[in-house]
Each structure stands twice: as structure tokens, then as C-alpha cells.
Protein backbone atom coordinates (compact mmCIF):
# COMPACT_ATOMS: atom_id res chain seq x y z
CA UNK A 1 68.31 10.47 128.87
CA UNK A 2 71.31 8.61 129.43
CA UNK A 3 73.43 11.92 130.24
CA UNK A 4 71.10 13.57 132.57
CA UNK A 5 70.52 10.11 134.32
CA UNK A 6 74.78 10.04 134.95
CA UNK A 7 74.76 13.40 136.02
CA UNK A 8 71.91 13.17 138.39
CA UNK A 9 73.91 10.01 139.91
CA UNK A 10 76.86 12.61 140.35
CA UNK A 11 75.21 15.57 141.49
CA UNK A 12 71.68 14.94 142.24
CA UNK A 13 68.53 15.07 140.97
CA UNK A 14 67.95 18.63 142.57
CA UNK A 15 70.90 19.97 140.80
CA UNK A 16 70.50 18.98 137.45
CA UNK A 17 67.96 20.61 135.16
CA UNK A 18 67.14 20.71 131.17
CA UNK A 19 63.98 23.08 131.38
CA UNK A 20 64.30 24.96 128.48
CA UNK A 21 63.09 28.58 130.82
CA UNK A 22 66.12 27.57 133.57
CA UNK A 23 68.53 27.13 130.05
CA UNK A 24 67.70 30.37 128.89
CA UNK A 25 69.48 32.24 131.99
CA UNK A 26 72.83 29.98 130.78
CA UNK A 27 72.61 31.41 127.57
CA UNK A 28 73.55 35.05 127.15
CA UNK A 29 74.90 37.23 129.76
CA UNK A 30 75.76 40.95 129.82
CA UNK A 31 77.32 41.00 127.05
CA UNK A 32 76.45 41.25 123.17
CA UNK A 33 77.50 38.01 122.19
CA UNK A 34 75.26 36.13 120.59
CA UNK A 35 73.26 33.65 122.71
CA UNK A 36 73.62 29.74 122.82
CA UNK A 37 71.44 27.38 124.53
CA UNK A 38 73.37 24.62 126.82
CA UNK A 39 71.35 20.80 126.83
CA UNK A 40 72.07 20.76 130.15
CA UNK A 41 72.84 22.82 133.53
CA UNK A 42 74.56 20.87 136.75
CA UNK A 43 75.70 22.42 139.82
CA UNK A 44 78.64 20.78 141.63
CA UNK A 45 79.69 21.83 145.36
CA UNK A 46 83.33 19.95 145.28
CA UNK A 47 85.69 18.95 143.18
CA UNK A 48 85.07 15.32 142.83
CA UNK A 49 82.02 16.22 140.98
CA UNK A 50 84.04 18.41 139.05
CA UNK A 51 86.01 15.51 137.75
CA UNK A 52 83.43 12.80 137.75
CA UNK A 53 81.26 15.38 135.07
CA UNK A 54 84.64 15.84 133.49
CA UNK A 55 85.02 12.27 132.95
CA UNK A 56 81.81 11.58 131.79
CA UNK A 57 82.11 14.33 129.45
CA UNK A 58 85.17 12.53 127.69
CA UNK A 59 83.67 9.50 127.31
CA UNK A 60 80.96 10.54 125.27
CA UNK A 61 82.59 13.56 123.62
CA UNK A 62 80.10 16.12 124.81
CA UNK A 63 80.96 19.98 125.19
CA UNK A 64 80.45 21.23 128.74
CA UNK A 65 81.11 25.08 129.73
CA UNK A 66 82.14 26.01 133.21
CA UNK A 67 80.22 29.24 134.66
CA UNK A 68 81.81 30.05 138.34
CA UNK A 69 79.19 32.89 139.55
CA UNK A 70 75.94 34.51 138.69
CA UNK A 71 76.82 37.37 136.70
CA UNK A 72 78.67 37.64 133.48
CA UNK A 73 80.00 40.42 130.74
CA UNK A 74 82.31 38.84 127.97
CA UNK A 75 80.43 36.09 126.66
CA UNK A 76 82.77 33.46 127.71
CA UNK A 77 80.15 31.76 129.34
CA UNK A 78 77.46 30.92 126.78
CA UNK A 79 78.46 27.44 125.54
CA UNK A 80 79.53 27.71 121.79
CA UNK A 81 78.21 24.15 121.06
CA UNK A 82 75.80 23.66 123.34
CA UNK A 83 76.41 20.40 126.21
CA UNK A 84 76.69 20.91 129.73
CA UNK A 85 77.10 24.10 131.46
CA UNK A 86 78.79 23.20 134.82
CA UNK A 87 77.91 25.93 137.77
CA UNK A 88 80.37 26.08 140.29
CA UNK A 89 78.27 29.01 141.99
CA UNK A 90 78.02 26.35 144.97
CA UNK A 91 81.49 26.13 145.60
CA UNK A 92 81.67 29.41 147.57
CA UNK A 93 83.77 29.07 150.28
CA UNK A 94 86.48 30.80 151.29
CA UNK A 95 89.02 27.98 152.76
CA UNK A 96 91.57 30.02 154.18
CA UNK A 97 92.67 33.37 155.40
CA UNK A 98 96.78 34.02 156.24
CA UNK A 99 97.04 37.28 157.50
CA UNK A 100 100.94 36.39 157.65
CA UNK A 101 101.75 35.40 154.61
CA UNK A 102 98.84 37.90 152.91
CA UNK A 103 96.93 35.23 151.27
CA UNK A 104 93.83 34.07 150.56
CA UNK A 105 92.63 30.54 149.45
CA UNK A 106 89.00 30.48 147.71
CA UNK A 107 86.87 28.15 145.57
CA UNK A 108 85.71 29.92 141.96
CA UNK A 109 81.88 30.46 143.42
CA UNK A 110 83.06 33.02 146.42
CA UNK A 111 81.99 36.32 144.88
CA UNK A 112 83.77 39.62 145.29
CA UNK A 113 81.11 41.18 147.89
CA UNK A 114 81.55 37.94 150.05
CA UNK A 115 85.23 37.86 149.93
CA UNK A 116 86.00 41.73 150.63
CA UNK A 117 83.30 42.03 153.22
CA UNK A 118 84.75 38.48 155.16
CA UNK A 119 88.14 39.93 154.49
CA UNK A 120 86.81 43.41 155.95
CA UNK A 121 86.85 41.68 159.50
CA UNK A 122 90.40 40.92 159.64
CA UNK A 123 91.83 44.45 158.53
CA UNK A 124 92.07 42.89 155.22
CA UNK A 125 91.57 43.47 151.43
CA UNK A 126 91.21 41.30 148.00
CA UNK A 127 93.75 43.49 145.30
CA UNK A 128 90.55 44.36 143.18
CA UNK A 129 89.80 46.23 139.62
CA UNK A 130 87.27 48.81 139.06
CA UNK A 131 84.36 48.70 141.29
CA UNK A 132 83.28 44.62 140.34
CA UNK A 133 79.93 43.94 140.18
CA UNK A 134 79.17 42.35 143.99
CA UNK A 135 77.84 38.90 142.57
CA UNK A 136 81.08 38.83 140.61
CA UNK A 137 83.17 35.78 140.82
CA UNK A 138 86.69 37.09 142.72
CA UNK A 139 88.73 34.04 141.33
CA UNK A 140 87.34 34.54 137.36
CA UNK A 141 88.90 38.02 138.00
CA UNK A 142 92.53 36.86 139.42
CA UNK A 143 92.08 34.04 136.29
CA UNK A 144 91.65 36.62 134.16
CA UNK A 145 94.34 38.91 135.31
CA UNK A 146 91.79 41.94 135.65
CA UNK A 147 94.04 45.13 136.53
CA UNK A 148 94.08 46.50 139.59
CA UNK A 149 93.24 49.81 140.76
CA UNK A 150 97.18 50.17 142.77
CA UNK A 151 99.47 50.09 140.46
CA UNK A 152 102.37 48.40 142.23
CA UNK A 153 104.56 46.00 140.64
CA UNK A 154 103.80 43.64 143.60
CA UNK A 155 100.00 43.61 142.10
CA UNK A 156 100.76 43.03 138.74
CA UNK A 157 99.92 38.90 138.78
CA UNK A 158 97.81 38.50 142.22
CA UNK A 159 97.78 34.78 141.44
CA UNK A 160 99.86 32.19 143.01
CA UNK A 161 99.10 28.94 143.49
CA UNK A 162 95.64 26.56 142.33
CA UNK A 163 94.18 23.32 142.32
CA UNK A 164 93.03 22.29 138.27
CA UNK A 165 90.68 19.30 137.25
CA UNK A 166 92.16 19.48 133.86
CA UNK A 167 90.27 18.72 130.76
CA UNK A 168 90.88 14.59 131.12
CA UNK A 169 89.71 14.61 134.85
CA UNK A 170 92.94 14.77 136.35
CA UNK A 171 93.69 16.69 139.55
CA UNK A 172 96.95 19.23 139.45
CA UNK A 173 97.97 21.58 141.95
CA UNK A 174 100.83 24.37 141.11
CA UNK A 175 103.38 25.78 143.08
CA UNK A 176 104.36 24.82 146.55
CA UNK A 177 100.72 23.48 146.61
CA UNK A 178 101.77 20.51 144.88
CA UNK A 179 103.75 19.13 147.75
CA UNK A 180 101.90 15.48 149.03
CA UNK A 181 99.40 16.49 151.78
CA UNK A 182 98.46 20.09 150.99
CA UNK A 183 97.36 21.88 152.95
CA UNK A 184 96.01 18.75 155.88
CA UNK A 185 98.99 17.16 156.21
CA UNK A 186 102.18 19.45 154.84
CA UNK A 187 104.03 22.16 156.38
CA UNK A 188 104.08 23.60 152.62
CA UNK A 189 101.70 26.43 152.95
CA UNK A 190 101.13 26.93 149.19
CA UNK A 191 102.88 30.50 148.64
CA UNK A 192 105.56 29.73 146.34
CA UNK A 193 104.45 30.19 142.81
CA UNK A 194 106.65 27.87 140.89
CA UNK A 195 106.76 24.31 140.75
CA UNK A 196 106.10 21.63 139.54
CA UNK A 197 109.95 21.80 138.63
CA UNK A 198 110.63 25.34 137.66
CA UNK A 199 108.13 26.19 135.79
CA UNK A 200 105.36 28.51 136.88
CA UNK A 201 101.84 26.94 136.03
CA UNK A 202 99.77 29.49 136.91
CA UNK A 203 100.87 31.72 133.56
CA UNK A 204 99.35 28.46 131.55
CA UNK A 205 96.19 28.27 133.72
CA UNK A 206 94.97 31.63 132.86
CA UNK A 207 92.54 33.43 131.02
CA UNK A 208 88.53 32.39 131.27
CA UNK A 209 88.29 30.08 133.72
CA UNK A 210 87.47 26.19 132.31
CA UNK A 211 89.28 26.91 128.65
CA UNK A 212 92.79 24.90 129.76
CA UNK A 213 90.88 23.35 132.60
CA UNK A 214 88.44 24.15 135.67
CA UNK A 215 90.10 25.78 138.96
CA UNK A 216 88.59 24.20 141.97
CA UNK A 217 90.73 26.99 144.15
CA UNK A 218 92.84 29.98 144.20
CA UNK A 219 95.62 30.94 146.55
CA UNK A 220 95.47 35.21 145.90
CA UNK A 221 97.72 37.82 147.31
CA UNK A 222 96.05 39.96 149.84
CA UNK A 223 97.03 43.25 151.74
CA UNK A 224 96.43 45.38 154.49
CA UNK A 225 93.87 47.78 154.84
CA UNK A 226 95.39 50.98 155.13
CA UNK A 227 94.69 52.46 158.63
CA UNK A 228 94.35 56.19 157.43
CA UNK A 229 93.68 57.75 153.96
CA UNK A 230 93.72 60.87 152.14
CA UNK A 231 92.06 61.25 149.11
CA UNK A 232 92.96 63.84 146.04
CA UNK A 233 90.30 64.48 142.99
CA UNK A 234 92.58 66.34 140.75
CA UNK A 235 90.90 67.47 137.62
CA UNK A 236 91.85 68.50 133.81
CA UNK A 237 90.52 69.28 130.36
CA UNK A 238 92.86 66.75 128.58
CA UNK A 239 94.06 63.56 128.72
CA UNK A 240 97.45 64.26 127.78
CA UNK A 241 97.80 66.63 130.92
CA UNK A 242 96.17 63.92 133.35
CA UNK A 243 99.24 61.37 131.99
CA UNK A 244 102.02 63.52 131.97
CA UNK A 245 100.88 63.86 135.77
CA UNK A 246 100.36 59.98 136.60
CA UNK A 247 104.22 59.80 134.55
CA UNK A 248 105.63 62.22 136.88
CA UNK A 249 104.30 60.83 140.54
CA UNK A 250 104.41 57.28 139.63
CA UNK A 251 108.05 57.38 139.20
CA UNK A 252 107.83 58.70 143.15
CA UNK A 253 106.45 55.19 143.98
CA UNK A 254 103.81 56.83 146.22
CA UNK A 255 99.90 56.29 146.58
CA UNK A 256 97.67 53.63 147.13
CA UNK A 257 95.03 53.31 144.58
CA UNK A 258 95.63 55.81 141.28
CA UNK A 259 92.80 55.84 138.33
CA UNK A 260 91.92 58.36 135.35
CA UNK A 261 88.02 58.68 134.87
CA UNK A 262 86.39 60.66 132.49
CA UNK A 263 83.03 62.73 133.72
CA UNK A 264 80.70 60.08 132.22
CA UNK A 265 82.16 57.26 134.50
CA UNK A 266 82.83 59.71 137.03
CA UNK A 267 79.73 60.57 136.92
CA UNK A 268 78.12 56.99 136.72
CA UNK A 269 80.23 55.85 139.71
CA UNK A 270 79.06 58.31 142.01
CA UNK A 271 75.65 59.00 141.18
CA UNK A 272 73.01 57.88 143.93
CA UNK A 273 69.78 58.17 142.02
CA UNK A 274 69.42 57.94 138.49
CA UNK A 275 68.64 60.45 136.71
CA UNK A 276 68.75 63.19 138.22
CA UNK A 277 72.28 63.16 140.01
CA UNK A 278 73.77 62.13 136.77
CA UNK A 279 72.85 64.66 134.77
CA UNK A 280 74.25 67.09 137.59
CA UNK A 281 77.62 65.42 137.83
CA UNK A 282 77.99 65.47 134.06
CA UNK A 283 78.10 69.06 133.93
CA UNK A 284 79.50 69.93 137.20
CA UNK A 285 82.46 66.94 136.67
CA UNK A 286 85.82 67.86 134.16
CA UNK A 287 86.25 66.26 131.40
CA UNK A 288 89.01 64.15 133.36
CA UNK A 289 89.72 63.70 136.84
CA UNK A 290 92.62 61.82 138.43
CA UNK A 291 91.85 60.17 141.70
CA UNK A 292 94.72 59.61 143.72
CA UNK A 293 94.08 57.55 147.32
CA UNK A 294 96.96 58.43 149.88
CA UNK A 295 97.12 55.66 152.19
CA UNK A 296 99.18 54.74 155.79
CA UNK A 297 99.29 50.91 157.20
CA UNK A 298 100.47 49.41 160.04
CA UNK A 299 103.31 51.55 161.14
CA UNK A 300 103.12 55.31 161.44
CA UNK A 301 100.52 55.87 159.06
CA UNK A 302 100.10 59.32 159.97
CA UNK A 303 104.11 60.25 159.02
CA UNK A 304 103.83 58.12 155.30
CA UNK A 305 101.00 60.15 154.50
CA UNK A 306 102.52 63.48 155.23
CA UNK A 307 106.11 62.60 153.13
CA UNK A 308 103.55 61.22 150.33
CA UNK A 309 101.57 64.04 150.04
CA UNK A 310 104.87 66.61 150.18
CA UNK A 311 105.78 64.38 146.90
CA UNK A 312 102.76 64.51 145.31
CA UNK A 313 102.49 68.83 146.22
CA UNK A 314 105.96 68.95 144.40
CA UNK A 315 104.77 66.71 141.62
CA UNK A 316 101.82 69.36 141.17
CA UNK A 317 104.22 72.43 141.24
CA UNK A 318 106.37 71.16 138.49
CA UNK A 319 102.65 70.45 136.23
CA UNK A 320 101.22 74.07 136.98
CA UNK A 321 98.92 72.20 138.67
CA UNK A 322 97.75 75.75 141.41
CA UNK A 323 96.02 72.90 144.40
CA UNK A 324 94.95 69.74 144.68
CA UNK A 325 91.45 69.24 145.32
CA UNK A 326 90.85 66.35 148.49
CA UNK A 327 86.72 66.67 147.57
CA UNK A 328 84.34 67.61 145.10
CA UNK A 329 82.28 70.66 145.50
CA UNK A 330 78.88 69.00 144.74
CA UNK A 331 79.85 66.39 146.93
CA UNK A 332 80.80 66.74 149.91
CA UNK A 333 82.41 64.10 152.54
CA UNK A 334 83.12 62.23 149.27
CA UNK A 335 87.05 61.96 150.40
CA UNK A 336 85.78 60.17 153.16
CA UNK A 337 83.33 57.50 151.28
CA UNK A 338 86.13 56.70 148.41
CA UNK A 339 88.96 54.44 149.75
CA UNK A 340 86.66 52.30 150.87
CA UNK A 341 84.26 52.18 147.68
CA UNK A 342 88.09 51.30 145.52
CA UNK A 343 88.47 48.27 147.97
CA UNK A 344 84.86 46.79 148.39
CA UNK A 345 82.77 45.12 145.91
CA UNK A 346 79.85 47.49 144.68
CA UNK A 347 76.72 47.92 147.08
CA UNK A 348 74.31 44.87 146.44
CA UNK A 349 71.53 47.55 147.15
CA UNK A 350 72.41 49.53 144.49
CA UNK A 351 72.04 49.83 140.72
CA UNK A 352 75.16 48.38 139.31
CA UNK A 353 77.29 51.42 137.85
CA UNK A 354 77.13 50.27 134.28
CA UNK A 355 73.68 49.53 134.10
CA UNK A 356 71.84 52.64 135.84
CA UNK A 357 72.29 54.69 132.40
CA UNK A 358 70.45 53.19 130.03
CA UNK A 359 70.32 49.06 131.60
CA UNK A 360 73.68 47.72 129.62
CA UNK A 361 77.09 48.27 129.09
CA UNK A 362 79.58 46.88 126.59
CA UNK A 363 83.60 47.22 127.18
CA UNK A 364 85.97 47.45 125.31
CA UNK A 365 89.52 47.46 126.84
CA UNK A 366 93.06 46.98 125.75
CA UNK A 367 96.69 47.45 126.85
CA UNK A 368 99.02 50.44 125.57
CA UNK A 369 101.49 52.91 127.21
CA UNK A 370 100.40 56.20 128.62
CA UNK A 371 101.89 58.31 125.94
CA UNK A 372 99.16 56.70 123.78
CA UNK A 373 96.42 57.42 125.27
CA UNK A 374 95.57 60.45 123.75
CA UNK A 375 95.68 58.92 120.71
CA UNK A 376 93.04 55.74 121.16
CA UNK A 377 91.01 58.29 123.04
CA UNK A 378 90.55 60.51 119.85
CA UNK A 379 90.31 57.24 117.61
CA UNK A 380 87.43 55.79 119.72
CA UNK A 381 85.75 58.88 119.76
CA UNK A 382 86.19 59.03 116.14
CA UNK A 383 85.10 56.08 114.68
CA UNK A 384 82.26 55.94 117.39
CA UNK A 385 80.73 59.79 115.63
CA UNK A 386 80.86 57.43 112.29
CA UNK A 387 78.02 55.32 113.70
CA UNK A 388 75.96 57.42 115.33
CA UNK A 389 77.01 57.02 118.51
CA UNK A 390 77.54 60.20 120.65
CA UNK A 391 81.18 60.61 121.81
CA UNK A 392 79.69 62.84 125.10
CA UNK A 393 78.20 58.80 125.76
CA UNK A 394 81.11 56.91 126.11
CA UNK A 395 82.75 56.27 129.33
CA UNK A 396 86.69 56.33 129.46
CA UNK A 397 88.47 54.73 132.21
CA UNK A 398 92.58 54.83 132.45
CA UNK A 399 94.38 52.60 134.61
CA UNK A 400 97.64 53.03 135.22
CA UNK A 401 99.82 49.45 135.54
CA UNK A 402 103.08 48.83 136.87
CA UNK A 403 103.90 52.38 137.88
CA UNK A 404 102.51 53.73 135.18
CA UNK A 405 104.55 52.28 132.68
CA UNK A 406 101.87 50.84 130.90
CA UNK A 407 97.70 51.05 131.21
CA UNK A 408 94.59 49.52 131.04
CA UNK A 409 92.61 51.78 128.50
CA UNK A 410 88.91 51.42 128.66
CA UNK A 411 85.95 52.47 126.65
CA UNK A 412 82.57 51.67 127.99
CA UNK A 413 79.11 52.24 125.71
CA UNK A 414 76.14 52.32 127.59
CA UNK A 415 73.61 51.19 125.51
CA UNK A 416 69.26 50.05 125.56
CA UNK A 417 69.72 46.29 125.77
CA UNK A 418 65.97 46.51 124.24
CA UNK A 419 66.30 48.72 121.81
CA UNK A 420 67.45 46.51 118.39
CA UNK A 421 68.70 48.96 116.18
CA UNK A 422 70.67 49.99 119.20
CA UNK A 423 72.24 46.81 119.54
CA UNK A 424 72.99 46.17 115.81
CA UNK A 425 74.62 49.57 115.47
CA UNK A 426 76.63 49.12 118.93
CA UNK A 427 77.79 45.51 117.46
CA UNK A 428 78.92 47.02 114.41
CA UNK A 429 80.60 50.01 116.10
CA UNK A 430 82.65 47.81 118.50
CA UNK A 431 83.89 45.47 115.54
CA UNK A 432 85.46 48.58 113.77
CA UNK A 433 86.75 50.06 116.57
CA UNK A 434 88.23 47.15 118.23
CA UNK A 435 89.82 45.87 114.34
CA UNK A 436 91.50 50.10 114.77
CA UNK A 437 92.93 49.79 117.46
CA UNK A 438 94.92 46.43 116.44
CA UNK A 439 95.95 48.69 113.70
CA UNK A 440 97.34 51.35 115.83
CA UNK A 441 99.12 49.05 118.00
CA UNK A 442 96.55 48.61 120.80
CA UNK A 443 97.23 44.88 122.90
CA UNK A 444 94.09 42.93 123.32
CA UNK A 445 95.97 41.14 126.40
CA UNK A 446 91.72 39.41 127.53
CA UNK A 447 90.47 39.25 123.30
CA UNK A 448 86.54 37.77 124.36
CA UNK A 449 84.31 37.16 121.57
CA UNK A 450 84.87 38.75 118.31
CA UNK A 451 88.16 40.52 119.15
CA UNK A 452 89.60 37.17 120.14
CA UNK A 453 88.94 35.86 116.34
CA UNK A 454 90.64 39.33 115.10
CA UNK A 455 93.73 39.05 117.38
CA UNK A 456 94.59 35.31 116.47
CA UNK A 457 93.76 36.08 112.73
CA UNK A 458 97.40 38.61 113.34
CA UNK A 459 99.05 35.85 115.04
CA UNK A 460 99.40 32.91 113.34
CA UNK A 461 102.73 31.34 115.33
CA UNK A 462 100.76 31.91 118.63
CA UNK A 463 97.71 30.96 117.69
CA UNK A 464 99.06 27.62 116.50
CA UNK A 465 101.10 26.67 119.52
CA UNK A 466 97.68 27.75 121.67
CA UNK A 467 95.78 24.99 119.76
CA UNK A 468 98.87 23.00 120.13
CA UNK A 469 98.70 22.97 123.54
CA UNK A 470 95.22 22.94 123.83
CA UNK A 471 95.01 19.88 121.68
CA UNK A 472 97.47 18.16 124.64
CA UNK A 473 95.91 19.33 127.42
CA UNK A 474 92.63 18.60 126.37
CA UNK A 475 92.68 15.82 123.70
CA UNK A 476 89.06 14.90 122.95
CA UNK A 477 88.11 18.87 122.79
CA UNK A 478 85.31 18.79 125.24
CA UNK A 479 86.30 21.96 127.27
CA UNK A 480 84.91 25.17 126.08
CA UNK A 481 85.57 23.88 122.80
CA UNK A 482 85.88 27.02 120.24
CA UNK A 483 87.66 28.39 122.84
CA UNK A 484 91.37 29.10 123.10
CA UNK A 485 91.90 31.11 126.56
CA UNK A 486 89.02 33.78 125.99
């Protein structure tokens, strides 16, 4: 009684509960990690609350689990041993938007629909993954370093500077953000990413977001919205053909946004009603298609796209590649619809595209370079047939990183979040497959849940100096404890 008296003092009695039906939401998510009930839930709307909870937390040694938005899909959420969940859904606002400098400041609740469609007004876009779920929080995914769907160098660590409550209550801003006064009263306007000293805090601050300490706000890179577009669909029967491609016109250092479906994500992605359109585009669809978005800015927009398509027509000669399709036959005006769709938040009014197939889907993602692809691709598929599970099921998404010189490689099982023996055999399946792909090489860069147990099992010296500096940073263990970054 004593704890849920202190926290209503801090955030009020409105935004405190212990119900056990309003706990229940806090304890799984969309994920198959086993669920955990919090004691508590309290949402907090500024920062001070955020450290007056932290504090309280330390002084009687209680667990408490920071959630930022409404929707979740790697377990990193559910509080391992139980305490307070802390919602920062409240803290939505987006405090500042330079179009100059191409950066936006947000607290963790601003979702990605409400930050691309506010960014929308000023000619503006978030650098965003795959298609994020619209209720999504957009700072979780810059935390997280989610890859981007343009593979520019520039895009690589969208992060720059933050403000921290770090696990003992303390307040810490990186970067030129740390000056005295930011942002009221300094002529600092928070761009530069290093500092304190030299250092660059923002590589220490990552992974999920309240496991080193709880961002309060984000300073992200933004960009222009391109001002015209022209999109390719360029299709194959292998995935070996589709990289030697992306190889040959990354190296060009052309193109907007460049990703590598296979037809079942294809096909999920741009289906409008379920069933029936799926089933279409998952016969109609190749096995692989590589879409490639063309796009001009600011200055003759028209002229870039012309010298980037001439590369890309040249790049396609030297592949045997006969034309490159701009549409799909069973859709047409899709060209059009596309760019926008990569840079926008999915459509609140419609079915989210991992859950219209069968109401859940479990990732499974890793870093490798392109020339591997192939290879996970066959292993996946492999131990997947082992279990039961049908290898014309899985979902394969390839995103190229850093021109292509490495990649995002994702499998995605769709699965019956009702159906029990479903789940058990999907659990089972993703253990082996995730513990073969550590064998082949595969880098778990985000390891959530089980795979983060398997990856600091292989390194010892890491994992110690994590816990090390965990142990500093957070002394009494009372954030996300059982937690290391993911």
C-alpha cells in the first residue's frame, strides 16, 4: 500500500492502477515470450515523474520496466520480476522540428504514424524501417537502431543527441545537448553527437529503451521528402541473382529506398483484403522481387532521376536483366502508391501486415553480408521443414545496409496466436534456428528474449564488461533487471 500510495502522490491517483484485468495488457505483447505480470502500472507525462518513480524505486529496491507506446513485438517489455511498469505513452510530443539542420526532437510516447504524418506537413520524413506498425513508438526504433529502408551511410545511426534519467534518478543529456540551458536558454542547438568530452553517449544509451536508463527525448536525423519518384519492381527466381544485383547498383550510390521481399511478404504488404488478394499475389508474385524507389529533392529532381535511372538500365544490362518493371501487372498504379507507403507509418485503418495472415507474427532477424544470404535463406528453410513448418509460409525480407555492404536478413513466421500446439512448435522452431545461425556466423546485433541468453552464452568478455557497466550505471539493479541491453 505504501508503493501505490507514493506513486499516486507522483503521478496521480488516475494514473496509477493494480487491477489485475488492466495488468494483464502489461504482460505479454506480440511476441512469444512468456508472460509476466507487473504489481503495478503508472503513467508519467514528464520527466520529473520519470525520476521521482526512479527514485522511489531505489529506495526500496523494487524492479520497474519502462514501456514507451502501445504496441510491442520482442518481449522487452513484460517485466521479468514483476514491480512497476512505467508508461511513457503520455509523453507524446513532438518538441521540435529543424527543417535546417534535418532534425527532429521527440519524447519516447510520439508514435511513428504521429511523427511521419506531422512531419508530412513540412515536406519532411522520419528515416524509418519496414512499414512500422502506426502505434509504434518512433524513438524505441532509433534506440534500437532498427535498419532503414535507404541504405545510405548517412542513415546508418539516425540518433544523435538525448536526454537520460539514468537508473539512480539522475538527469544526463549527450552531445551538444549537454551545454547549460538547452535548448531555452543556449545557442547550442543539440546536433553534435559527441560530448560530454569526446566520447559519444548515444552508442552506450542504446538498445531497449529503460535497460541503461529511460530516454525522456530524442534528437533524430530527418530528410527531405523527395519531390518526384520513380519506382522499379524488378523480379527473380533466386536470391543469389537479386544480390549480385543490389552489389552491382549500390556501388553506383544511386536510389532512395532499396529492399528484397520474397512473394509471401510481398504479398502480405500489399494485399487489401484478406484472403482473397493474398492468395492471388502469392501466385501471381516471384519468388523475389527487388524494389528499388528512384527519388529527386529539392534541386532538379527531374535531371537526378533521369542520370539514376541510366545507371541503374546499365546495371541491368550487365545482369541479363531484359527490362525493368516500374509496376506490377495485377496491380496497377502501384508505382504511384509505394514511395509514400516506404516513408509513412502503416494505415491505422488497416490490418497490420503481419497480423492479417493468420493474427501473429514472430521475427527473427540478424546481421550478415549479402554473399550470405543464400545460405541462411536455405538454412531457415531447412530447419523450419524439420518442424513442420511449411517453408512456402515464411516471409523473407532483405535489407540492404550501408550500400549494401552488409544486410538486415529477416525471417518472419506467421503463426495462430490461439492455436497451442502452434505456438509450442513455433517456440521450438525459432530456438533451433536462431542457435544455427550463431553457428554459421549470423550477428544477432538486437538478441531479445531467448537469443539474447544464446548470444552472451558465446561471449563471455562482453557479456562481463555489459554487467560491468550495468552494475555502475545502475547499482541497486532496479532497471529492467535480467536485462542487459535487450
Amino acid at each position: 500500500m505504501q508503493i501505490i500510495n507514493s506513486l499516486t502522490e507522483i503521478v496521480g491517483s488516475s494514473n496509477v492502477f493494480d487491477e489485475i484485468e488492466r495488468l494483464k495488457a502489461y504482460a505479454k505483447d506480440h511476441s512469444l515470450s512468456a508472460p509476466r505480470m507487473p504489481n503495478y502500472v503508472a503513467y508519467v507525462e514528464n520527466k520529473e515523474q520519470v525520476q521521482k518513480i526512479i527514485k522511489l524505486v531505489n529506495e526500496y529496491a523494487i524492479p520497474i520496466t519502462p514501456c514507451s507506446s502501445g504496441i510491442h513485438f520482442y518481449g522487452n517489455t513484460i517485466p521479468l520480476q514483476a514491480g512497476i511498469v512505467m508508461d511513457l505513452s503520455r509523453m507524446n510530443k513532438i518538441l521540435n522540428i529543424d527543417e535546417r539542420n534535418r532534425f527532429v526532437r521527440m519524447e519516447p510516447g510520439v508514435t511513428w504514424g504521429q511523427l511521419q504524418s506531422e512531419l508530412a506537413k513540412h515536406d519532411l520524413m522520419a528515416i524509418c524501417p519496414l512499414l512500422p506498425h502506426p502505434q509504434k513508438s518512433a524513438l524505441t526504433s532509433h534506440l534500437e537502431r532498427e535498419p532503414a529502408c535507404i541504405p545510405k551511410f548517412e542513415y546508418t545511426d539516425t540518433l544523435v543527441t538525448m536526454e537520460v534519467v539514468l537508473p539512480t534518478g539522475e538527469l544526463f543529456r549527450t552531445g551538444s545537448a549537454c551545454v547549460p540551458g538547452f535548448p531555452e536558454k543556449s545557442l547550442s542547438e543539440g546536433v553534435n553527437i559527441s560530448g560530454p568530452g569526446d566520447f559519444m553517449w548515444p552508442r552506450i544509451f542504446q538498445g531497449a529503451q529503460g535497460t541503461l536508463g529511460v530516454v525522456t527525448w530524442a534528437q533524430c536525423k530527418i530528410e527531405y521528402r523527395p519531390k518526384v519518384n520513380k519506382t522499379f519492381f524488378i523480379p527473380f527466381k533466386h536470391l543469389t541473382e537479386a544480390v549480385d544485383f543490389i552489389y552491382r547498383i549500390q556501388r553506383r550510390l544511386i536510389g532512395e529506398e532499396c529492399v528484397i521481399l520474397n512473394h509471401f511478404d510481398m504479398g502480405a504488404i500489399l494485399t487489401k483484403k484478406w484472403p482473397a488478394d493474398f492468395s492471388a499475389l502469392r501466385k501471381n508474385l516471384a519468388p523475389w522481387t527487388v524494389v528499388y524507389v528512384l527519388g529527386g529533392g529539392k534541386r532538379f529532381p527531374e535531371e537526378k532521376i533521369t542520370y539514376e535511372e541510366e545507371a541503374l538500365q546499365e546495371t541491368a544490362a550487365e545482369c541479363g536483366i531484359p527490362n525493368l518493371p516500374t509496376s506490377i501487372h495485377s496491380m496497377p498504379g502501384i508505382e504511384k502508391q509505394i514511395p509514400d507507403m516506404l516513408r509513412t507509418a502503416w494505415p491505422e485503418t488497416r490490418t497490420y501486415w503481419k497480423f492479417g495472415y493468420k493474427g501473429a507474427c514472430e521475427d527473427l532477424f540478424f546481421r550478415t553480408t549479402m554473399n550470405k544470404a543464400q545460405m541462411f535463406y536455405q538454412l531457415i528453410n531447412e530447419v523450419a521443414g524439420k518442424h513442420g513448418y511449411s517453408p512456402q509460409e515464411i516471409g523473407f525480407y532483405v535489407q540492404p545496409m550501408v550500400y549494401g555492404g552488409n544486410c538486415h536478413f529477416e525471417a518472419n513466421f506467421y503463426y495462430n496466436p490461439a492455436n497451442e500446439d502452434e505456438v509450442k512448435m513455433l517456440s521450438l522452431l525459432y530456438s533451433e534456428v536462431a542457435e544455427a545461425i550463431i553457428n554459421k556466423g549470423g550477428f544477432f546485433s538486437r538478441p531479445y528474449g531467448s537469443i539474447a541468453d544464446m548470444v552472451y552464452r558465446r561471449t563471455s568478455n562482453y557479456t562481463a564488461m555489459l554487467k560491468k557497466l550495468k552494475n555502475v550505471m545502475d547499482p541497486n539493479g532496479v532497471l529492467s533487471p535480467g536485462r542487459l541491453c535487450f
